[in-house]
C-alpha atoms as a PDB file:
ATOM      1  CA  UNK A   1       6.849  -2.336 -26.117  1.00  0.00           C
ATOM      2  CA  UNK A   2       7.812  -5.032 -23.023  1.00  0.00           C
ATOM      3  CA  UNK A   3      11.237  -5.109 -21.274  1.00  0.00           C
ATOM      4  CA  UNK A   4      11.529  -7.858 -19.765  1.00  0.00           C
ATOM      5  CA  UNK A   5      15.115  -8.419 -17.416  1.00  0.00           C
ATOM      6  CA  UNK A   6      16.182 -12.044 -16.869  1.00  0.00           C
ATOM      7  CA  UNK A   7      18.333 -12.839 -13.459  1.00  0.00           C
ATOM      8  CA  UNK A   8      19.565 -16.003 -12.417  1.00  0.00           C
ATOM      9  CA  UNK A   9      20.298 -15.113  -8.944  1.00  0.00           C
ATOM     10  CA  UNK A  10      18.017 -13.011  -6.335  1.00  0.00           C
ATOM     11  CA  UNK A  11      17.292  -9.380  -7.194  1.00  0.00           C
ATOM     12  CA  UNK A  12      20.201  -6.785  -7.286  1.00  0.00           C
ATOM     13  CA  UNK A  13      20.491  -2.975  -7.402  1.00  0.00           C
ATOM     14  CA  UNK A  14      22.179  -3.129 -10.680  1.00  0.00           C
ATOM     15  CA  UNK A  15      19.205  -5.081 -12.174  1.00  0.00           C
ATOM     16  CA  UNK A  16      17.146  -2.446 -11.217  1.00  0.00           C
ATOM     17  CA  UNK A  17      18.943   0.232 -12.498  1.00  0.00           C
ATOM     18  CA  UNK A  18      19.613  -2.192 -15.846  1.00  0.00           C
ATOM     19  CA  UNK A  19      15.737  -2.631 -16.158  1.00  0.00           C
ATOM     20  CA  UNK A  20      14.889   0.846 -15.782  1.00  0.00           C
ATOM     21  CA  UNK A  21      17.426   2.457 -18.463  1.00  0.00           C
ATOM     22  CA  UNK A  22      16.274  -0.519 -20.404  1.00  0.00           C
ATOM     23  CA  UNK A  23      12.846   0.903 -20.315  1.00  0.00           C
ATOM     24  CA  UNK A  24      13.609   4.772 -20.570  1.00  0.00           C
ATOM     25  CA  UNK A  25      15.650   3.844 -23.542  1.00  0.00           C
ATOM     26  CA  UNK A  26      12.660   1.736 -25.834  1.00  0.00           C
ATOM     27  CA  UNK A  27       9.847   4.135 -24.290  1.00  0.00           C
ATOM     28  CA  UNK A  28       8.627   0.673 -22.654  1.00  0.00           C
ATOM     29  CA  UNK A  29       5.393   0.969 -21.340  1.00  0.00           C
ATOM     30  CA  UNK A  30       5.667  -2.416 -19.408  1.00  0.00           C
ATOM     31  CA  UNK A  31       8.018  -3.216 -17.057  1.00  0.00           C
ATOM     32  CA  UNK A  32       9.068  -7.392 -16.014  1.00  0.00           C
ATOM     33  CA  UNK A  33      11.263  -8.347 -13.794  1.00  0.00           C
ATOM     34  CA  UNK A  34      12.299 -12.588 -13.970  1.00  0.00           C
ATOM     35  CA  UNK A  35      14.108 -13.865 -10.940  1.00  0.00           C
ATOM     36  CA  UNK A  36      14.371 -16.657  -8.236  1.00  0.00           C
ATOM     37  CA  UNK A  37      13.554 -14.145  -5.424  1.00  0.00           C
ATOM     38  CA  UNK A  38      12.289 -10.787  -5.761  1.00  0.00           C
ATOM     39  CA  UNK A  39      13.775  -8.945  -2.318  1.00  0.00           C
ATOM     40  CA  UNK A  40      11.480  -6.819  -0.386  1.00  0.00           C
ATOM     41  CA  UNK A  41      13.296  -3.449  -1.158  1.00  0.00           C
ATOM     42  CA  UNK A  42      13.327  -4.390  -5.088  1.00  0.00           C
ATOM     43  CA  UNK A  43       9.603  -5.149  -4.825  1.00  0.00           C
ATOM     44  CA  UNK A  44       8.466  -1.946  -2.935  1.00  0.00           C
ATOM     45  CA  UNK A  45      10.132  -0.285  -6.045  1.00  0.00           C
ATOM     46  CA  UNK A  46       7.995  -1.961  -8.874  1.00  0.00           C
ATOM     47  CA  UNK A  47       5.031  -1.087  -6.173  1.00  0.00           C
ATOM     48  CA  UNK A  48       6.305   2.347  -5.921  1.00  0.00           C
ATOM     49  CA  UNK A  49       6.030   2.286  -9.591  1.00  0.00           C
ATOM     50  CA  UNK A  50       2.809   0.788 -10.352  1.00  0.00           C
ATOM     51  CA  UNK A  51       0.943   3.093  -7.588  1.00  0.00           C
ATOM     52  CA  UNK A  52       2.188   6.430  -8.156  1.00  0.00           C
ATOM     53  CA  UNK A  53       3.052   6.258 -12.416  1.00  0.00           C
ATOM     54  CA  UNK A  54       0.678   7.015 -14.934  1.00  0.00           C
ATOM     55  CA  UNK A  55      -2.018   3.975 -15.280  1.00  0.00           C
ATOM     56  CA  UNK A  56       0.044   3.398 -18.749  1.00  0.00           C
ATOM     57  CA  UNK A  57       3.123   2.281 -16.745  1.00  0.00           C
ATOM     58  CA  UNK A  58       3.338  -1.335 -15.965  1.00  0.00           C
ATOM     59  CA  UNK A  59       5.766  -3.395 -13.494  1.00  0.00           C
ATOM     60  CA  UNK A  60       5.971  -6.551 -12.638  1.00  0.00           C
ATOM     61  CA  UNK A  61       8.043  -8.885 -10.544  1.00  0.00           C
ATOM     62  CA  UNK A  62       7.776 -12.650 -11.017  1.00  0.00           C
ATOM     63  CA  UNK A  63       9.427 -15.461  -9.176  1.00  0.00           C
ATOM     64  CA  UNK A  64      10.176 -18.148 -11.270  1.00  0.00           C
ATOM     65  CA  UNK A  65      11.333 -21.460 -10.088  1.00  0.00           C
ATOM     66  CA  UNK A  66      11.710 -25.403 -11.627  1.00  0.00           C
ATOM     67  CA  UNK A  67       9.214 -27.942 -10.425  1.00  0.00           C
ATOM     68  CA  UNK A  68       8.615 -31.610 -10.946  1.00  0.00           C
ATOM     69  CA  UNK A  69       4.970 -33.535 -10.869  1.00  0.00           C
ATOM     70  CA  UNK A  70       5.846 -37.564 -10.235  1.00  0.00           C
ATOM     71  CA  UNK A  71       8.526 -38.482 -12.953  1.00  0.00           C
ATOM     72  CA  UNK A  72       7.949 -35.832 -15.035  1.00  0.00           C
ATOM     73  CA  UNK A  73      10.798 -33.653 -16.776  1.00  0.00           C
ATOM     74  CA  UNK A  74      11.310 -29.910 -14.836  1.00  0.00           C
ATOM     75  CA  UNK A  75       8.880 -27.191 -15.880  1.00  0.00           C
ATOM     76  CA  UNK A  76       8.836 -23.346 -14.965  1.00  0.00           C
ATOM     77  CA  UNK A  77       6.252 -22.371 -12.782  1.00  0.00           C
ATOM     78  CA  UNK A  78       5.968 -18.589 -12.835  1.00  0.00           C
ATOM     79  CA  UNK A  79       4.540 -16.733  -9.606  1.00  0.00           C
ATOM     80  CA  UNK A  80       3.898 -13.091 -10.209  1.00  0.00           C
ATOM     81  CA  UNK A  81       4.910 -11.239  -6.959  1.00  0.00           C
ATOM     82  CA  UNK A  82       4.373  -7.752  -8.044  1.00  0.00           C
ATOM     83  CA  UNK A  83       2.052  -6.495 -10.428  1.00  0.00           C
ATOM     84  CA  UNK A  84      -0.134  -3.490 -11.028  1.00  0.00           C
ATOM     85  CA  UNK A  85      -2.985  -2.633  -8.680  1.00  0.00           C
ATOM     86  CA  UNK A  86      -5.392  -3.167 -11.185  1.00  0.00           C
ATOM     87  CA  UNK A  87      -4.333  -6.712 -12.057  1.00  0.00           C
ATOM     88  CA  UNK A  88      -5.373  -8.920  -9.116  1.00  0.00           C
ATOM     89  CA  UNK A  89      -9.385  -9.535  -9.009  1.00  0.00           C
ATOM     90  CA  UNK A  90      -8.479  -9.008  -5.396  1.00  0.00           C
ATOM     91  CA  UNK A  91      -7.189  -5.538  -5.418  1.00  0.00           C
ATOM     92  CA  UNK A  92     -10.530  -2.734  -4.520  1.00  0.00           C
ATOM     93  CA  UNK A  93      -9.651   0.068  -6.595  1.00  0.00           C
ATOM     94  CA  UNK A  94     -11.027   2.418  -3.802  1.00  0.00           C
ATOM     95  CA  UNK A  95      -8.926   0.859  -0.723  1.00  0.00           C
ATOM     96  CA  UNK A  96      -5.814   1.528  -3.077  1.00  0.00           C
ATOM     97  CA  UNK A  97      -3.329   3.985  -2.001  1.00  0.00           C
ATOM     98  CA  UNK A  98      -2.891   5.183  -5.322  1.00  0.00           C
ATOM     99  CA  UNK A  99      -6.684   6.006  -5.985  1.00  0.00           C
ATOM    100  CA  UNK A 100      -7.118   7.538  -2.707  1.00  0.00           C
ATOM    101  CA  UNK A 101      -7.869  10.769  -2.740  1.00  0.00           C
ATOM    102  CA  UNK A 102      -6.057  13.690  -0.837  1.00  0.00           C
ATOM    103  CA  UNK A 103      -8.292  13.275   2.425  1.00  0.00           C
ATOM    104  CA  UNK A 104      -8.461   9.694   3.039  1.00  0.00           C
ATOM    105  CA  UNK A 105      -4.835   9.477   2.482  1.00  0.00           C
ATOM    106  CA  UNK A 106      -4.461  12.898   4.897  1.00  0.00           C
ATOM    107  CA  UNK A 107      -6.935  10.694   7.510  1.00  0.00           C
ATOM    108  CA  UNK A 108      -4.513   7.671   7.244  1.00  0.00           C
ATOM    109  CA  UNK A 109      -1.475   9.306   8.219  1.00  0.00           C
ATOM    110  CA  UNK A 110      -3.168  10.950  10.552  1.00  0.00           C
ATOM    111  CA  UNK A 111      -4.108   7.640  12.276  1.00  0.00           C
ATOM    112  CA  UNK A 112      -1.098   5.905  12.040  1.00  0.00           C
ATOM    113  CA  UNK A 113       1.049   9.149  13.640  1.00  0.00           C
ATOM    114  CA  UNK A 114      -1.580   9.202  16.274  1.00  0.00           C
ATOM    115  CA  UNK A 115      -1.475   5.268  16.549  1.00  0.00           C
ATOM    116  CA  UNK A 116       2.374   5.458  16.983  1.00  0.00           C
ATOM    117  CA  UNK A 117       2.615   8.308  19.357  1.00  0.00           C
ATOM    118  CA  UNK A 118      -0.100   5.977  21.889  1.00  0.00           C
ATOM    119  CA  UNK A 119       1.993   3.350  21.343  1.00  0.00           C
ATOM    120  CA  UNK A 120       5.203   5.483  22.338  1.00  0.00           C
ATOM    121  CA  UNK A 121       3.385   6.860  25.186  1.00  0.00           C
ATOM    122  CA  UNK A 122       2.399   3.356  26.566  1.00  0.00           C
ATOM    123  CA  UNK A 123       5.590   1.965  26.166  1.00  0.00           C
ATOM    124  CA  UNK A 124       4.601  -0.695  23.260  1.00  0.00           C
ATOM    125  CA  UNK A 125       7.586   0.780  20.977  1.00  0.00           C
ATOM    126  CA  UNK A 126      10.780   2.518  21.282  1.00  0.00           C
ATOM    127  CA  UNK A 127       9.837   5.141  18.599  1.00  0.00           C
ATOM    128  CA  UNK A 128       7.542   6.280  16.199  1.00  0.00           C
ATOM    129  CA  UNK A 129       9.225   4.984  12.876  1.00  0.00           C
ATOM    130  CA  UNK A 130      11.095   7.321  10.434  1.00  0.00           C
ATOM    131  CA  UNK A 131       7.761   8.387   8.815  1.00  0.00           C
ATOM    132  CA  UNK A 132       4.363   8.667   7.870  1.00  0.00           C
ATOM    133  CA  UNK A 133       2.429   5.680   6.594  1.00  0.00           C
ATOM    134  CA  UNK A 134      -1.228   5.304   4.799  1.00  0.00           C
ATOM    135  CA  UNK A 135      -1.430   1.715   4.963  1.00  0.00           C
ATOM    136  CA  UNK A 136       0.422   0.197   7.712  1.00  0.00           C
ATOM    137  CA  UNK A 137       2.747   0.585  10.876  1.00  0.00           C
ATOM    138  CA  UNK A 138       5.234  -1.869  12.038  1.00  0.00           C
ATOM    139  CA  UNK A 139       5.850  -2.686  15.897  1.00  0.00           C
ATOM    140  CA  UNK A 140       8.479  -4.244  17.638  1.00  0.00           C
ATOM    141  CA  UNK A 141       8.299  -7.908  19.209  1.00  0.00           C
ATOM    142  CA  UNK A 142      11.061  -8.001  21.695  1.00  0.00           C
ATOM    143  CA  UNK A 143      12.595 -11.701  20.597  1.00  0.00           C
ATOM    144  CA  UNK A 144      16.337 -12.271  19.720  1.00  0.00           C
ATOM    145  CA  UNK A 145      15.083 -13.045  16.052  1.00  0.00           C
ATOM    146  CA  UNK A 146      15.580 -10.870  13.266  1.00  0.00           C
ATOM    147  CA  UNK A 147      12.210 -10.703  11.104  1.00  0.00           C
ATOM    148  CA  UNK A 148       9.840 -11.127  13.498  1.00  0.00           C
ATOM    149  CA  UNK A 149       7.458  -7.839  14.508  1.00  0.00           C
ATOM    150  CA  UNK A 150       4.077  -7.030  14.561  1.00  0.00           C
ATOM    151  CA  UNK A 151       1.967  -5.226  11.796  1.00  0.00           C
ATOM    152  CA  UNK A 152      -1.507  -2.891  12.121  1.00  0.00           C
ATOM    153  CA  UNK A 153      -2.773  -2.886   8.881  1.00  0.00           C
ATOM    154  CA  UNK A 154      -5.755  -0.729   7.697  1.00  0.00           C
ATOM    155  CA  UNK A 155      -7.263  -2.690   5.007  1.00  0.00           C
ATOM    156  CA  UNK A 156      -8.909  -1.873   1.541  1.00  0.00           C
ATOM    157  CA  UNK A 157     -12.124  -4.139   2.748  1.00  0.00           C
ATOM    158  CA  UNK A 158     -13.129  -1.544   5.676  1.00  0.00           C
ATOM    159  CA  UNK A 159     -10.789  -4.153   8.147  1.00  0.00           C
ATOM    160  CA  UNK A 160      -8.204  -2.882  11.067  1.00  0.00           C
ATOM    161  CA  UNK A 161      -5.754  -5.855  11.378  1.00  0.00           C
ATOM    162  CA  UNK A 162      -3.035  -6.715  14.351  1.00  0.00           C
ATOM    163  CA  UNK A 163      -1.110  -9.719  13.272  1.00  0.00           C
ATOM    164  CA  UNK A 164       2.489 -10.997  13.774  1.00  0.00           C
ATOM    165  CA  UNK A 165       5.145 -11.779  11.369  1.00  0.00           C
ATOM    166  CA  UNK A 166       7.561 -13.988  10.833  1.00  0.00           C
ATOM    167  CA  UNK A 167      10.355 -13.572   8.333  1.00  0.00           C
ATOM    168  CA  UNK A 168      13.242 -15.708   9.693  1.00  0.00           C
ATOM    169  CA  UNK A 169      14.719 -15.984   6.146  1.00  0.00           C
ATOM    170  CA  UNK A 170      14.599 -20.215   7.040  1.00  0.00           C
ATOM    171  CA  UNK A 171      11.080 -21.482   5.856  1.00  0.00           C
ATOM    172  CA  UNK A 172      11.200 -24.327   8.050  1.00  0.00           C
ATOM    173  CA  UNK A 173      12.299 -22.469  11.214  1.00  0.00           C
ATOM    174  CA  UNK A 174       9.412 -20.452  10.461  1.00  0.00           C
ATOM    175  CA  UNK A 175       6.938 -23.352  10.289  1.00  0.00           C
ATOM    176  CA  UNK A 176       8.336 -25.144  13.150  1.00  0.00           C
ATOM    177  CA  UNK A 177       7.635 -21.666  15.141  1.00  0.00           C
ATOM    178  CA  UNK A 178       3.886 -20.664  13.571  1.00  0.00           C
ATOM    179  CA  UNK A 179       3.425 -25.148  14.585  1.00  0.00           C
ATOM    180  CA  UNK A 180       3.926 -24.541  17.968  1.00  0.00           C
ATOM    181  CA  UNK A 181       2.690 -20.757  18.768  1.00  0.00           C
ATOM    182  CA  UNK A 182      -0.500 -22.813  17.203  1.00  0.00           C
ATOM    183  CA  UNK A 183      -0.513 -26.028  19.448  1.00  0.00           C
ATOM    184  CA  UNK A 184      -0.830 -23.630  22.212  1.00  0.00           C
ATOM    185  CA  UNK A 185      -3.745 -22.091  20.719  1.00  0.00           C
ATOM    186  CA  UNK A 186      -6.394 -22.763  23.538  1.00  0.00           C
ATOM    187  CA  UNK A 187      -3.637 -21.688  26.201  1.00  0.00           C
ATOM    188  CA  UNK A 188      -3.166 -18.309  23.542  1.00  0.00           C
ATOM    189  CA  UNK A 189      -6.765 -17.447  23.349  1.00  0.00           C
ATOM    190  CA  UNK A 190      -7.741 -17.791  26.993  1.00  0.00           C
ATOM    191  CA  UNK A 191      -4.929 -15.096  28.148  1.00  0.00           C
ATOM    192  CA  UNK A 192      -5.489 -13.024  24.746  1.00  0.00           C
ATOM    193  CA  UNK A 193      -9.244 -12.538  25.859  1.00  0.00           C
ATOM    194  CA  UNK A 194      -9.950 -13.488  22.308  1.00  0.00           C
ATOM    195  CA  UNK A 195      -9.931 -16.362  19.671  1.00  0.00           C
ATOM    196  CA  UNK A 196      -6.975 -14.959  16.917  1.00  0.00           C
ATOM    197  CA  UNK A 197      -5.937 -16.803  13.376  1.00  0.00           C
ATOM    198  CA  UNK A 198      -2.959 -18.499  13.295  1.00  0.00           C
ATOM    199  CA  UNK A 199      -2.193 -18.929   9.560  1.00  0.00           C
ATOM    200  CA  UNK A 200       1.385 -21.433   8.157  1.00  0.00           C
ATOM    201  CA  UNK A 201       3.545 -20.340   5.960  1.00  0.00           C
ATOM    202  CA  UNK A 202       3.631 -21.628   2.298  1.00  0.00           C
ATOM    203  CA  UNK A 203       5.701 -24.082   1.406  1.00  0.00           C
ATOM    204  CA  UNK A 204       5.962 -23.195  -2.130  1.00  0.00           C
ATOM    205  CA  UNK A 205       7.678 -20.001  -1.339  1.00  0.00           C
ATOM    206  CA  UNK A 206      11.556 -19.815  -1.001  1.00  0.00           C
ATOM    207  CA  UNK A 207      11.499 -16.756   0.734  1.00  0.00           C
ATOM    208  CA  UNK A 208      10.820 -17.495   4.998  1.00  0.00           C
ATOM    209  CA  UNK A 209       8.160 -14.675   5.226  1.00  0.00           C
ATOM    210  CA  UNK A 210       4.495 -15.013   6.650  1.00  0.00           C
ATOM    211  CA  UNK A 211       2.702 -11.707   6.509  1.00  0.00           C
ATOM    212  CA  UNK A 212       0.160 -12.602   9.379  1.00  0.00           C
ATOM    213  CA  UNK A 213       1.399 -15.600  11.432  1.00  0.00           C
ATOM    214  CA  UNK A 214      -1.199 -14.406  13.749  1.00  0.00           C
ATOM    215  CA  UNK A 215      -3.906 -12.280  13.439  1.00  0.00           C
ATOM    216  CA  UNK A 216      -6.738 -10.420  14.694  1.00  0.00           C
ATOM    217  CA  UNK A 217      -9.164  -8.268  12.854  1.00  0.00           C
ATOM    218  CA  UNK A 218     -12.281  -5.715  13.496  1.00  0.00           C
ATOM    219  CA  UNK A 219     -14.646  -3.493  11.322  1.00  0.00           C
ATOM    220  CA  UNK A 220     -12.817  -0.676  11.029  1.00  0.00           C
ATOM    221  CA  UNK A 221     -13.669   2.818   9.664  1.00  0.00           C
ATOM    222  CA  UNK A 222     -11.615   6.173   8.923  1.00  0.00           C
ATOM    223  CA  UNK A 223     -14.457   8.353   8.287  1.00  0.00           C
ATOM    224  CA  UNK A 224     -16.461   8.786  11.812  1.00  0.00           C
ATOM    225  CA  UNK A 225     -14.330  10.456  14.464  1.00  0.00           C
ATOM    226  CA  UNK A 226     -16.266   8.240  16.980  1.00  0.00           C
ATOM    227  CA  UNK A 227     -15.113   5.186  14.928  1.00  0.00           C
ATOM    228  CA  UNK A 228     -11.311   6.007  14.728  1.00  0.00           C
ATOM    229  CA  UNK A 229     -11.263   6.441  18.263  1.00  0.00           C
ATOM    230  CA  UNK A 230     -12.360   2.958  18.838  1.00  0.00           C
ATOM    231  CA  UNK A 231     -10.424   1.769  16.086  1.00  0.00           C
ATOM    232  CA  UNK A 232      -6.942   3.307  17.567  1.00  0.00           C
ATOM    233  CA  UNK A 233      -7.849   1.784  21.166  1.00  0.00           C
ATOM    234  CA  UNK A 234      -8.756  -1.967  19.555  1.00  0.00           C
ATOM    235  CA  UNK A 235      -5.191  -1.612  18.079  1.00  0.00           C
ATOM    236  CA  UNK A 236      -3.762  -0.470  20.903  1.00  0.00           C
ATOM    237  CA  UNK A 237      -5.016  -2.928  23.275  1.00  0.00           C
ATOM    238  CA  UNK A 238      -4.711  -5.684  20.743  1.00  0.00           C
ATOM    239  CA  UNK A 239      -0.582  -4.688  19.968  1.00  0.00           C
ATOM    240  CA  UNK A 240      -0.342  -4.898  23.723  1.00  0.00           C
ATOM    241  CA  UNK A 241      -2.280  -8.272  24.488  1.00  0.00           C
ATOM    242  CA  UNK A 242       0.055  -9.900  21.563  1.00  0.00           C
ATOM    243  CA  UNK A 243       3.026  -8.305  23.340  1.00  0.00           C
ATOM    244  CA  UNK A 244       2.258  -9.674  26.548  1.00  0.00           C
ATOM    245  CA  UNK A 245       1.349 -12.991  25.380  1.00  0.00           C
ATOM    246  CA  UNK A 246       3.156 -14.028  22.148  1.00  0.00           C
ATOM    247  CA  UNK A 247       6.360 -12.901  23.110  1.00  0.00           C
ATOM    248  CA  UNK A 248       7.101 -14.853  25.831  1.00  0.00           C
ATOM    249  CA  UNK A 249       6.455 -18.127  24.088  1.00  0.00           C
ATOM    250  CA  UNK A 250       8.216 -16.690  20.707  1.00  0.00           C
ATOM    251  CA  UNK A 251      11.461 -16.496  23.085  1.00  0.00           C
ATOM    252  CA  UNK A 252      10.863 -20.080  24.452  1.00  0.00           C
ATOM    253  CA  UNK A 253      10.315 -21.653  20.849  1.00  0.00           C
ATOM    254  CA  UNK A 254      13.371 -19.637  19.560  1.00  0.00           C
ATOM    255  CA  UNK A 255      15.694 -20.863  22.313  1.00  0.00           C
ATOM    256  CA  UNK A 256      14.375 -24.544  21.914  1.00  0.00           C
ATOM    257  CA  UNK A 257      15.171 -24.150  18.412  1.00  0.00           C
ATOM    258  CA  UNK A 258      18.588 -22.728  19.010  1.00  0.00           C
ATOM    259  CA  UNK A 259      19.686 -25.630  21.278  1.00  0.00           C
ATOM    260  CA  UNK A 260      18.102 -27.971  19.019  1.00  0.00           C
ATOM    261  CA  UNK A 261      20.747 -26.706  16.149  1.00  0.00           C
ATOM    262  CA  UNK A 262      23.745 -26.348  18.283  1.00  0.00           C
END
């Protein structure tokens, strides 16, 4: 049995609820979710879902939008969005959080409170968050721009990552800033110390997010004390090399592209 909720406009708390009682009231053991724009807090529910449900349970959130090749009529192109852990060839069924087992998720948290209390100490936040994490810690960039912060992600591939993100809500502000953090590239790496990725957003996608604008990444492990020690400095110095460098030029893009629009 499939429940499948249909919504014309982006996703809603009563859609939620709707799809849910839709579910609980067939016994639906799969879960989809149809809409022009999934929103963040909608989609951390169906992955709330598919990571701490039995394996039988099944969400998914798919974007679905009309597109045109030359003179052809309008088609549906369908872009799943959020889907069980098991479903993307991608996904490592051992770097999950819901196949972790009690003491790597314990060792996570562990890092990521001891992460944010460093980064408290040394002045690279304002607080430590409203929780623990097992998977990643947000950190503020200091810009006048909503949507824009830094991420240090532990990754399912045995990777520590440091990256920037920009989620202006405006896909082409957000290219026009990831085009010229990137033309400065050279300038970048030379005061960074080291040669990050700069990655552009996707046009495809309605919603202005890119998870990893810029990015840096090292071998990471949880499992050697040694290891995590090194791993929480590399973050630590990395958070605060981005800081110092990327936000300076974030605020001089933002207020070129302010003027530019008034």
């Amino acid at each position: 049995m499939v429940v499948i909720e249909n919504q014309l406009e982006r996703t809603d708390h009563s859609h939620l609820g709707q799809l849910l009682t839709y579910a609980a009231g067939r016994d639906a053991r799969t879960l989809i979710w149809i809409t022009p724009e999934l929103r963040d807090e909608h989609r951390a529910v169906l992955d709330w879902l598919n990571r701490w449900t039995t394996d039988e349970i099944k969400a998914y959130g798919v974007e679905v939008r009309a597109v045109r090749i030359g003179d052809s009529a309008p088609a549906p192109e369908f872009r799943p969005v959020a889907f069980p852990n098991d479903w993307s060839r991608q996904a490592k069924s051992r770097g999950l959080e819901g196949s972790m087992s009690s003491d790597e998720r314990n060792r996570r948290v562990k890092f990521f409170d001891d992460l944010a209390n460093r980064a408290l100490e040394r002045k690279l936040t304002d607080s430590t968050g409203f929780g623990s994490v097992t998977k990643s810690k947000v950190f503020p960039c200091r810009v006048d721009e909503p949507g824009v912060k830094y991420w240090v992600d532990l990754r399912p591939s045995g990777l520590a990552a440091v990256q920037l993100e920009i989620r202006t809500g405006d896909m082409e502000r957000n290219q026009s800033i990831v085009a010229e953090l990137a033309s400065g590239s050279t300038a970048i790496a030379r005061e960074l110390s080291f040669e990050p990725e700069f990655f552009h957003p996707d046009p495809g996608r309605r919603r202005g997010r890119i998870k990893g604008a810029v990015m840096a990444f090292r071998q990471a492990s949880i499992d050697d004390p040694d290891q995590v020690e090194e791993t929480l400095e590399w973050c630590l110095v990395t958070l605060s090399a981005f800081q110092r460098v990327l936000d300076p030029r974030l605020r001089a893009i933002i207020a070129e592209l302010d003027s530019v629009d008034s």
